[in-house]
C-alpha atoms as a PDB file:
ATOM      1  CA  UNK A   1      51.663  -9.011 -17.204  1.00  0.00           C
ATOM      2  CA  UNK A   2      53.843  -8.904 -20.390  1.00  0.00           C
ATOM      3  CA  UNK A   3      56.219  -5.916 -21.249  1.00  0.00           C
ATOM      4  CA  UNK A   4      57.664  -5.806 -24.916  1.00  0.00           C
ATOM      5  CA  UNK A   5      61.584  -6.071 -24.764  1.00  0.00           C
ATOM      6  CA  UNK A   6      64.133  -5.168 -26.798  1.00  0.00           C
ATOM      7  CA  UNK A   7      66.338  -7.524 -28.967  1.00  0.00           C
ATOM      8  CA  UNK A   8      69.210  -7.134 -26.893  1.00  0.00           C
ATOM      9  CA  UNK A   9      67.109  -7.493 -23.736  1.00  0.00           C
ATOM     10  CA  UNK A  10      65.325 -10.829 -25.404  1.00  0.00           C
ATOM     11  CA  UNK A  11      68.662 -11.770 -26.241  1.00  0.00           C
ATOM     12  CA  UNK A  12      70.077 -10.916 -22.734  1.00  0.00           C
ATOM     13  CA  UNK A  13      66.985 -12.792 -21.017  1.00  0.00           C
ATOM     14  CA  UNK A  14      67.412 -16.314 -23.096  1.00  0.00           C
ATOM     15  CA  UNK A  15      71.193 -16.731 -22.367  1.00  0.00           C
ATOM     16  CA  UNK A  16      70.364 -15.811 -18.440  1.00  0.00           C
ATOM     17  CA  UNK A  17      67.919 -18.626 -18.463  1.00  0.00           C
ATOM     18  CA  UNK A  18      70.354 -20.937 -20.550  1.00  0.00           C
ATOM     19  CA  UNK A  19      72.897 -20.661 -17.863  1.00  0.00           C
ATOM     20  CA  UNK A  20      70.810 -20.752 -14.762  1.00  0.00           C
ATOM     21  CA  UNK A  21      69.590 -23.978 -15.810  1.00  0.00           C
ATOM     22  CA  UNK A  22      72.304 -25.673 -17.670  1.00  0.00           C
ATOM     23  CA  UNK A  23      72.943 -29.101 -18.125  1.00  0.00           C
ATOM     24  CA  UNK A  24      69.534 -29.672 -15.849  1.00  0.00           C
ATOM     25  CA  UNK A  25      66.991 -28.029 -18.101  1.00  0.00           C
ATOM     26  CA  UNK A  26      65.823 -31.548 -19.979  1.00  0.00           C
ATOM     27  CA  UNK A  27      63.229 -33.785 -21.939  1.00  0.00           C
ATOM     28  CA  UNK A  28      62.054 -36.498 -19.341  1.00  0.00           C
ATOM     29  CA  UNK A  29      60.965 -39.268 -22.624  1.00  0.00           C
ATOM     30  CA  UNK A  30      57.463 -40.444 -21.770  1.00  0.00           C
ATOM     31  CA  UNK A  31      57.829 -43.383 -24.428  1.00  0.00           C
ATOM     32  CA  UNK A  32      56.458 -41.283 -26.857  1.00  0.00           C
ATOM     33  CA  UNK A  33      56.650 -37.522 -26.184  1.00  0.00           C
ATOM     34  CA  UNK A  34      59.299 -35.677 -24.402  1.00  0.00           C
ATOM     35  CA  UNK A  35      57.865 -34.523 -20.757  1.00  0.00           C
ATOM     36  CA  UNK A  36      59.888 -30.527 -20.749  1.00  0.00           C
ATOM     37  CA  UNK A  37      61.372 -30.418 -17.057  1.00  0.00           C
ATOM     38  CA  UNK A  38      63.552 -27.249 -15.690  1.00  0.00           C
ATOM     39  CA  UNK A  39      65.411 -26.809 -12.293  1.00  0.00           C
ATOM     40  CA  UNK A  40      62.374 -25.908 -10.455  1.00  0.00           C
ATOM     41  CA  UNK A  41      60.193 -28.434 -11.648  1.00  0.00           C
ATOM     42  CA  UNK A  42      62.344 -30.996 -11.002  1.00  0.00           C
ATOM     43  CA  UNK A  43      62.826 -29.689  -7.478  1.00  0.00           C
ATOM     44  CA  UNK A  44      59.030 -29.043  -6.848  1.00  0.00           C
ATOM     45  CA  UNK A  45      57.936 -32.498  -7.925  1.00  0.00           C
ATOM     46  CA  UNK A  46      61.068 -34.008  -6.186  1.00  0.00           C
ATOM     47  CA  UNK A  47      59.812 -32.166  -2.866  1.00  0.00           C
ATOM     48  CA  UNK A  48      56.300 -33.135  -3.571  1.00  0.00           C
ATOM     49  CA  UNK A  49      56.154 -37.144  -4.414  1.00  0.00           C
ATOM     50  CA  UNK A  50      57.086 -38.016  -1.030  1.00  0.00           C
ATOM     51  CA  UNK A  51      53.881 -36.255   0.596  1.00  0.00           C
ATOM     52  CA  UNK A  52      51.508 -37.307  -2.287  1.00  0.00           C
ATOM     53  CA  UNK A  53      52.093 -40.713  -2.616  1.00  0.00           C
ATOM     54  CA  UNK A  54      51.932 -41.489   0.794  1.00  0.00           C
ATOM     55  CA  UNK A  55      48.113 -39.002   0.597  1.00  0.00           C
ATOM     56  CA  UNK A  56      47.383 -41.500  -2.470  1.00  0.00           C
ATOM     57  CA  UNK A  57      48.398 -44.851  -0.777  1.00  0.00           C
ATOM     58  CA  UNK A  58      46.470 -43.881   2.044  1.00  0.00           C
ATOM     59  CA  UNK A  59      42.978 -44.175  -0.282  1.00  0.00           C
ATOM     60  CA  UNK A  60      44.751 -47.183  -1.492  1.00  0.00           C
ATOM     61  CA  UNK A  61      45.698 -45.385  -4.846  1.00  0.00           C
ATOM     62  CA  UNK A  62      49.160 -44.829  -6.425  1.00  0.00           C
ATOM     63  CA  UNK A  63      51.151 -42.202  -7.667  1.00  0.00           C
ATOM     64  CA  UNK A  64      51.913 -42.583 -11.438  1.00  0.00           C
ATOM     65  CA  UNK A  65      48.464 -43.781 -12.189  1.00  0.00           C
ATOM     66  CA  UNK A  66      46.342 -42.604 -15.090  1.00  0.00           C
ATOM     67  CA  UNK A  67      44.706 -39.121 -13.780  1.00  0.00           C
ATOM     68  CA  UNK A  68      41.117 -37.434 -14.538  1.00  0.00           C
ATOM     69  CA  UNK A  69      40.393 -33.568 -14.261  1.00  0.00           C
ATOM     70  CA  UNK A  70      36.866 -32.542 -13.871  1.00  0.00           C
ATOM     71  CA  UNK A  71      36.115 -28.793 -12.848  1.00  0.00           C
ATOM     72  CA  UNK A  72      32.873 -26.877 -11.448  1.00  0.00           C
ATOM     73  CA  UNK A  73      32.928 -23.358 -12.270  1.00  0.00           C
ATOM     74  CA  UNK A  74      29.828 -22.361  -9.673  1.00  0.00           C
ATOM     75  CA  UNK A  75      31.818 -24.313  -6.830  1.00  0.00           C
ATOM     76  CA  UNK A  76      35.117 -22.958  -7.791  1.00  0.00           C
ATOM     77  CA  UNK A  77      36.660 -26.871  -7.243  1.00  0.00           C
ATOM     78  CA  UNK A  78      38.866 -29.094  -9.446  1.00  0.00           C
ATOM     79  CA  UNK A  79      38.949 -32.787  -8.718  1.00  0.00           C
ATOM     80  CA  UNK A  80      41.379 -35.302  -9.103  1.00  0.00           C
ATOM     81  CA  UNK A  81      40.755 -38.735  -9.592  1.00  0.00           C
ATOM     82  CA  UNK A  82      43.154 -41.668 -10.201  1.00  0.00           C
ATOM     83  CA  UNK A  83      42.841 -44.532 -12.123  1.00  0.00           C
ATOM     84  CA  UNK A  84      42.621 -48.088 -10.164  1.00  0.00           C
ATOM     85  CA  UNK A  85      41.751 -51.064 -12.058  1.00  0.00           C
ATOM     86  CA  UNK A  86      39.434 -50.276 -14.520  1.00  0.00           C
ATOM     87  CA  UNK A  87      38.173 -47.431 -12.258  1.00  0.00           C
ATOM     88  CA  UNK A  88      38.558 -43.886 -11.599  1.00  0.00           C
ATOM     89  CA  UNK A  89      38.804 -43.186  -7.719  1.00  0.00           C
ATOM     90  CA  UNK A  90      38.217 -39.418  -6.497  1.00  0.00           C
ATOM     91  CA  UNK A  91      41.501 -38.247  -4.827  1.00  0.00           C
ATOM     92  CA  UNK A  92      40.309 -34.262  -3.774  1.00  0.00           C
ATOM     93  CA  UNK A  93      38.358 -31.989  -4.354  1.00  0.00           C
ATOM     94  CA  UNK A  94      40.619 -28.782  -4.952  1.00  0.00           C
ATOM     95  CA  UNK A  95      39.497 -25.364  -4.644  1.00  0.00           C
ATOM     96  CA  UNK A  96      40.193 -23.227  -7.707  1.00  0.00           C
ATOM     97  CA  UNK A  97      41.728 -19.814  -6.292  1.00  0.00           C
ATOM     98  CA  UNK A  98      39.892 -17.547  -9.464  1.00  0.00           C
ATOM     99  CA  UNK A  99      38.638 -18.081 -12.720  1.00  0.00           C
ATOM    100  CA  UNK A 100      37.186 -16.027 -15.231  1.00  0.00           C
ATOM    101  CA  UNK A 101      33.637 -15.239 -16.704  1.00  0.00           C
ATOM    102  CA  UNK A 102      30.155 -16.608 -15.587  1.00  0.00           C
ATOM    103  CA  UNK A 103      28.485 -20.011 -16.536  1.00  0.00           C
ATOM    104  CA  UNK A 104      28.942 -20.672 -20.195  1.00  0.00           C
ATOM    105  CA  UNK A 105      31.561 -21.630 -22.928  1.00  0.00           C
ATOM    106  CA  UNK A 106      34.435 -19.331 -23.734  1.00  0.00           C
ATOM    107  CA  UNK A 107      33.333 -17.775 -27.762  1.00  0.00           C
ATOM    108  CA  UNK A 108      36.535 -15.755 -28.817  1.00  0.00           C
ATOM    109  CA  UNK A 109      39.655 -14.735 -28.176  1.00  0.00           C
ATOM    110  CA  UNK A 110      40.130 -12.040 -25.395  1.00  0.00           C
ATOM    111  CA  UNK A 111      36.770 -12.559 -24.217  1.00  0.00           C
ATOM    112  CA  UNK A 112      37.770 -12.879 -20.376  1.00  0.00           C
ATOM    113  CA  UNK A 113      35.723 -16.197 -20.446  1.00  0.00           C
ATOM    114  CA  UNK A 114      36.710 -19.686 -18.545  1.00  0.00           C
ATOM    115  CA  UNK A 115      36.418 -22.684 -21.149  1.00  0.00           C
ATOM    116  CA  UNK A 116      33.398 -25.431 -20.975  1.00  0.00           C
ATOM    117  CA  UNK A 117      33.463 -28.869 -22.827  1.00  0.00           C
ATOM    118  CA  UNK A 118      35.718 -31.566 -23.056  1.00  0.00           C
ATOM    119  CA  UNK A 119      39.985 -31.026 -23.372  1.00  0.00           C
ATOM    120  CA  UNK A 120      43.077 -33.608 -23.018  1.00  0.00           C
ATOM    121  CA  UNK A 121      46.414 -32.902 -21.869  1.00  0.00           C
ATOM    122  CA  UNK A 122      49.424 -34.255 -23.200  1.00  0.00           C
ATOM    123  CA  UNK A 123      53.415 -33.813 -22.065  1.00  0.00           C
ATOM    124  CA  UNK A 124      53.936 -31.320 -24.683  1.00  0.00           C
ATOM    125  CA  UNK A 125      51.109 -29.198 -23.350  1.00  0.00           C
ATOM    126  CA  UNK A 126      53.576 -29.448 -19.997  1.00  0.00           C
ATOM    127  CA  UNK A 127      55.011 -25.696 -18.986  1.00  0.00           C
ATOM    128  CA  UNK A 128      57.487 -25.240 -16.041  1.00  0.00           C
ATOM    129  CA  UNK A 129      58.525 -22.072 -17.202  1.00  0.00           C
ATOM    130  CA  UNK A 130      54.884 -20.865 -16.660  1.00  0.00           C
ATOM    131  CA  UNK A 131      54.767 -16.804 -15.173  1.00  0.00           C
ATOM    132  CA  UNK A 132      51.869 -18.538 -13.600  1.00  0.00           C
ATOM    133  CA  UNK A 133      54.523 -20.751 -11.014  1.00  0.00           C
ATOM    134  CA  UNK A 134      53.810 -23.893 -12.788  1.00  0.00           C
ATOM    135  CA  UNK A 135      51.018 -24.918 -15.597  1.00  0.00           C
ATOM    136  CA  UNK A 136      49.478 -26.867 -18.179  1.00  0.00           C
ATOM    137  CA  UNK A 137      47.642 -26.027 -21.183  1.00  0.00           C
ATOM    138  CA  UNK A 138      44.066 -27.617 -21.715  1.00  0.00           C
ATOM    139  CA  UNK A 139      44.000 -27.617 -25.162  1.00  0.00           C
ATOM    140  CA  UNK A 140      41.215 -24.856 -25.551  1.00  0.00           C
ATOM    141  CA  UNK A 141      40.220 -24.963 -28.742  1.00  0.00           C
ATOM    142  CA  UNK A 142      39.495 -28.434 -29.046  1.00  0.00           C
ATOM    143  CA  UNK A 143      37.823 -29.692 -32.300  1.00  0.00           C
ATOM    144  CA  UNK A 144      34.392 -28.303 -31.248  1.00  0.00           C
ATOM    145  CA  UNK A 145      35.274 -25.067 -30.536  1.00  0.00           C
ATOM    146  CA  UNK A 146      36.927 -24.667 -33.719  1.00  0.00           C
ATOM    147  CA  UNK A 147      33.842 -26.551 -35.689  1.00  0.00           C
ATOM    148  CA  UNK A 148      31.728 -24.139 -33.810  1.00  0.00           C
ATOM    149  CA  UNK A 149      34.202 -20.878 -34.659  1.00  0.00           C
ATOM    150  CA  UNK A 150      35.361 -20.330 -31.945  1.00  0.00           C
ATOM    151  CA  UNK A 151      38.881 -18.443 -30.774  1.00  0.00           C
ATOM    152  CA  UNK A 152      41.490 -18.073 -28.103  1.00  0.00           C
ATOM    153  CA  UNK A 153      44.540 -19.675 -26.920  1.00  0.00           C
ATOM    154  CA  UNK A 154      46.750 -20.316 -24.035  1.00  0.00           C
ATOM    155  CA  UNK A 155      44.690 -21.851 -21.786  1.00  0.00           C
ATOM    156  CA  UNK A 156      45.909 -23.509 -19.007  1.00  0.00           C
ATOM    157  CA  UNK A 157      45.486 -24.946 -15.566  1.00  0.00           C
ATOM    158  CA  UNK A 158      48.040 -22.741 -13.446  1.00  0.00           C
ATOM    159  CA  UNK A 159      49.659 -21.152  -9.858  1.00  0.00           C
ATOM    160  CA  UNK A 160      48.450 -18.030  -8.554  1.00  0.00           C
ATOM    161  CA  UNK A 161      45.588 -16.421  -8.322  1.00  0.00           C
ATOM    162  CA  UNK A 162      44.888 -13.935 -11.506  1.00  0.00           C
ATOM    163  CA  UNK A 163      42.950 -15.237 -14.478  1.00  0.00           C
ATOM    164  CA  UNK A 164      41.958 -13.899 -18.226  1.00  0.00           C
ATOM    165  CA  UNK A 165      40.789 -17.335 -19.325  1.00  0.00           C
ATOM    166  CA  UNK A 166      42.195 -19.550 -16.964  1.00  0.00           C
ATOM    167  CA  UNK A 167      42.091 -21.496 -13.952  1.00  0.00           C
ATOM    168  CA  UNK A 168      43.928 -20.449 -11.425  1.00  0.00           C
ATOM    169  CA  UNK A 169      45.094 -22.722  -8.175  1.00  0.00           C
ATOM    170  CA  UNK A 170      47.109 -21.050  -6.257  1.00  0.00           C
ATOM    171  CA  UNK A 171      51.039 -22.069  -6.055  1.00  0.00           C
ATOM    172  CA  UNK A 172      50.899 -24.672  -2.931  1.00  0.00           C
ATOM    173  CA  UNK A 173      47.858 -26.855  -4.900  1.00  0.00           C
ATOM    174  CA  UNK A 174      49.546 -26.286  -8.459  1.00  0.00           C
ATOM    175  CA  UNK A 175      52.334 -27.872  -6.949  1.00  0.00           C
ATOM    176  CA  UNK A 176      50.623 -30.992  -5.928  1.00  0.00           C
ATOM    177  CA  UNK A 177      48.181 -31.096  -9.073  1.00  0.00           C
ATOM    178  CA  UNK A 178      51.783 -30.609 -11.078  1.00  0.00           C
ATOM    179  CA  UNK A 179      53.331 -33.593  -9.457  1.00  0.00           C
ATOM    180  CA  UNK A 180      50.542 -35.990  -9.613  1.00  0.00           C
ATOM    181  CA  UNK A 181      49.792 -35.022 -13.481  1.00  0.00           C
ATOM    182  CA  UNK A 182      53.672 -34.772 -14.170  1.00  0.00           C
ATOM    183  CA  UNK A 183      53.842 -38.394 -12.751  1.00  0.00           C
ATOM    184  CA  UNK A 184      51.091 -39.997 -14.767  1.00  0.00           C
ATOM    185  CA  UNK A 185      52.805 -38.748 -17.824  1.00  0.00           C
ATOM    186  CA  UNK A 186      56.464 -39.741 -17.311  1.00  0.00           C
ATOM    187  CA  UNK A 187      54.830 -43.042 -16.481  1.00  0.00           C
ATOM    188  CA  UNK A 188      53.103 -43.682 -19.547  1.00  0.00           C
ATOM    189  CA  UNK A 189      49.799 -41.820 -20.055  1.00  0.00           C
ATOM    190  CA  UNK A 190      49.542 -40.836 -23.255  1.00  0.00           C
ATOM    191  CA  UNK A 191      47.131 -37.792 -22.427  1.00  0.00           C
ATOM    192  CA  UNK A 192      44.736 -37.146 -19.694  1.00  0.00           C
ATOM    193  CA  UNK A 193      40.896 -35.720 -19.993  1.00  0.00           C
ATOM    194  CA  UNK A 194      39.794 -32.388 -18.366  1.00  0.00           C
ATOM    195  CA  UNK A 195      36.449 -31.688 -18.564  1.00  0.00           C
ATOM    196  CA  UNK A 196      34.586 -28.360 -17.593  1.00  0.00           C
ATOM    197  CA  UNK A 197      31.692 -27.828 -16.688  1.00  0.00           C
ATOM    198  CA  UNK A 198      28.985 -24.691 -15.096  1.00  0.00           C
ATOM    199  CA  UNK A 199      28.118 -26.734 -12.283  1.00  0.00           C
ATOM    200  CA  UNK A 200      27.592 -30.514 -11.533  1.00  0.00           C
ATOM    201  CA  UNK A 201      24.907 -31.045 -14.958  1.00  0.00           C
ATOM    202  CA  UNK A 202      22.060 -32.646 -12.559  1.00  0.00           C
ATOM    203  CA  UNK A 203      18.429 -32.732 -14.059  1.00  0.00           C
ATOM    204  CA  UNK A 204      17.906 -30.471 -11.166  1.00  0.00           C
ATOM    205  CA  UNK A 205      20.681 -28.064 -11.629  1.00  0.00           C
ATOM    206  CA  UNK A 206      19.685 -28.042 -15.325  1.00  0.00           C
ATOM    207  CA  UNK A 207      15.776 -27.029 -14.772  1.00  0.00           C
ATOM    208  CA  UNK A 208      17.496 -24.350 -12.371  1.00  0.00           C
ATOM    209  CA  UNK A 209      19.129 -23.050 -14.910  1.00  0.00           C
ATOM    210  CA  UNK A 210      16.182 -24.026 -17.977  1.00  0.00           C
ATOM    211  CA  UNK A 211      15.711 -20.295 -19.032  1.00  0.00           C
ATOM    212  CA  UNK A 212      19.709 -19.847 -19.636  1.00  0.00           C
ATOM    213  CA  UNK A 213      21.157 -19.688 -23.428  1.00  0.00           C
ATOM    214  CA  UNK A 214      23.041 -22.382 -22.867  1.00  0.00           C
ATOM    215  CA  UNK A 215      20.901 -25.038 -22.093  1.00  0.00           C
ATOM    216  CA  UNK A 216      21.018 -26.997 -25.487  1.00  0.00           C
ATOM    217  CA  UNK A 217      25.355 -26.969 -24.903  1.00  0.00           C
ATOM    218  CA  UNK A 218      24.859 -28.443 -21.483  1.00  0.00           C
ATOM    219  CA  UNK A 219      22.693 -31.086 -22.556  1.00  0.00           C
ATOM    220  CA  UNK A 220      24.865 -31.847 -25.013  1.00  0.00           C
ATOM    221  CA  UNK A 221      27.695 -31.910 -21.765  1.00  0.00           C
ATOM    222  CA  UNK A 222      25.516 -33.778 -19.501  1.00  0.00           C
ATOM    223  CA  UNK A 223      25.555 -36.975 -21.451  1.00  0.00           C
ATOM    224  CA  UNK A 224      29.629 -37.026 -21.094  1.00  0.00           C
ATOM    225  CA  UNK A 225      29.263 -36.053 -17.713  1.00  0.00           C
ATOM    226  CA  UNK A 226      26.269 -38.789 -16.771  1.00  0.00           C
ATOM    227  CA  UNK A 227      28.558 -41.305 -18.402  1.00  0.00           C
ATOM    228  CA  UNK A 228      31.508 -40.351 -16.199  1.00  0.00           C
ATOM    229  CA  UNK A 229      29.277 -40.331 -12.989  1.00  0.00           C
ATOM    230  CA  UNK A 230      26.971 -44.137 -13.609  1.00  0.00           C
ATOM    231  CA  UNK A 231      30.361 -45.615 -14.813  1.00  0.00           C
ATOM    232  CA  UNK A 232      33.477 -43.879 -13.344  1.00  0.00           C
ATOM    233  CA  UNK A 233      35.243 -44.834 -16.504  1.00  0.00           C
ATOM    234  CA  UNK A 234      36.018 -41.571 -19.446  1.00  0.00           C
ATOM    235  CA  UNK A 235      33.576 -41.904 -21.997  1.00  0.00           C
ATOM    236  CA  UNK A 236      35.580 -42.000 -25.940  1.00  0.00           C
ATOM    237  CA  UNK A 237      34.256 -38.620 -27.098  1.00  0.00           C
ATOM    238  CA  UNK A 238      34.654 -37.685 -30.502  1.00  0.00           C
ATOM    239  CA  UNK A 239      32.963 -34.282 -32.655  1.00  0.00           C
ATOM    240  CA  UNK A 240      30.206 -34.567 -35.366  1.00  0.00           C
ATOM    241  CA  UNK A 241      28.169 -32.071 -36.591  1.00  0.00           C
ATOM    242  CA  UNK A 242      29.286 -29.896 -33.883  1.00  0.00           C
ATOM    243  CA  UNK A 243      28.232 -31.655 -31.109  1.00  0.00           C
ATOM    244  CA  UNK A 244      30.422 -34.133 -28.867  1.00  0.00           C
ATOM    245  CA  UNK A 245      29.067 -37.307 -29.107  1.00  0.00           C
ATOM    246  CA  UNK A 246      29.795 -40.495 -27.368  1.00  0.00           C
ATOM    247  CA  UNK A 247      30.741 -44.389 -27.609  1.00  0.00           C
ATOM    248  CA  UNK A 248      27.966 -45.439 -24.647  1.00  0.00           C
ATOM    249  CA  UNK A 249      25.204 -47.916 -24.643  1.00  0.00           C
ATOM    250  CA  UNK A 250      23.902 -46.795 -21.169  1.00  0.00           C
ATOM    251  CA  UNK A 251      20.576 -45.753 -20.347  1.00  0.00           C
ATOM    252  CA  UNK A 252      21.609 -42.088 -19.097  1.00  0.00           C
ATOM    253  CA  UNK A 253      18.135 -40.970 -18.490  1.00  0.00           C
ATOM    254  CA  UNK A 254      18.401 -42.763 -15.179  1.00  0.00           C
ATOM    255  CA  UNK A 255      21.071 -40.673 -13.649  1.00  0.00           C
ATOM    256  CA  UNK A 256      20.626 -37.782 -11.361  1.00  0.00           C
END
């Protein structure tokens, strides 16, 4: 929760923080964007790599690699997948400790309503200094949301377990989720794609849910999601006419 201060306490509060962290609070250079690092990130991703990589070798993936963030609201997960070759590989499946809302895009600032659609992640969007343990912002609102009007900010993927508009992991799996998306950007990725979604967009899950207002959205979701799922490879997704469209030649209606 956020308490107004005073200028002396703001004052009081930055110079406490400059001094705890010193000559350790740094930009890691990505090659082209400065990856923001503190004490305790450092130290968390420093206690983490060891454990990770060895969990990545062991499905013959390394860390470091290009990452991929897809989440399920109705499940409450958030996978992880890592680039090999061409491919992306499914790491795990990581439950999401709260989020916020019901099935459905997030329309306007202070709306208490989880994000759908499609979001990337660069090192600036980084935040060890997160309230939240540890976090990074998704980016809500992307170019469609803003096409389509709507608001909010401050979205991120963070620790604990409280959420107006976020998704919340918990501190242990923010940690490891940190590390692995930490190490993918020090190494070189330029930005990695999150997309959102209600619930796995299956024809199936879609009829189940034919009588919702959303419908026409979802569709529009379901061909970025079908093109993930037949190829394993992120789909180029650009806005027009406020809809997402895609760069894909594949015959989607086959997909389940």
């Amino acid at each position: 929760m956020y308490y107004p201060c005073r200028h002396s306490e703001i004052v009081t509060i930055i110079l406490t923080i400059l001094l705890t962290l010193g000559p350790t609070s740094i930009f890691a250079d990505t090659g082209t964007t400065q990856l923001s690092t503190n004490v305790k990130s450092l130290n968390i991703v420093s206690k983490n790599t060891p454990r990770v990589a060895q969990e990545l070798q062991t499905k013959g993936l390394l860390l470091g690699n290009p990452v991929f963030i897809r989440i399920f609201k109705i499940s409450r997960t958030l996978q992880v997948w890592v680039q090999k070759n061409e491919n992306f590989i499914l790491f795990k499946n990581y439950p999401i400790c709260n989020y916020s809302g019901y099935p459905g895009p997030k329309l306007s600032e202070g709306d208490r309503q989880s994000p759908e659609g499609f979001y990337t992640v660069s090192s600036e969007q980084m935040n060890p200094w997160s309230e939240h343990h540890l976090s990074f912002n998704i980016g809500y609102p992307n170019d469609y949301d803003r096409a389509n009007k709507r608001t909010g900010s401050a979205i991120m993927i963070h620790g604990g377990c409280t959420s107006q508009g976020c998704y919340a992991m918990g501190d242990h799996r923010m940690e490891e989720i940190y590390t692995i998306v930490n190490s993918a950007l020090k190494n070189g990725q330029m930005f990695l794609n999150v997309h959102i979604f209600p619930f796995e967009l299956t024809t199936e899950n879609l009829h189940a849910y034919r009588h919702s207002p959303w419908l026409y959205f979802w569709n529009n979701l379901k061909i970025g999601y079908d093109t993930f799922e037949l190829t394993k490879k992120v789909p180029k997704i650009t806005i027009k006419n406020g809809q997402y469209t895609f760069n894909t030649d594949l015959q989607l209606s086959s997909s389940k």
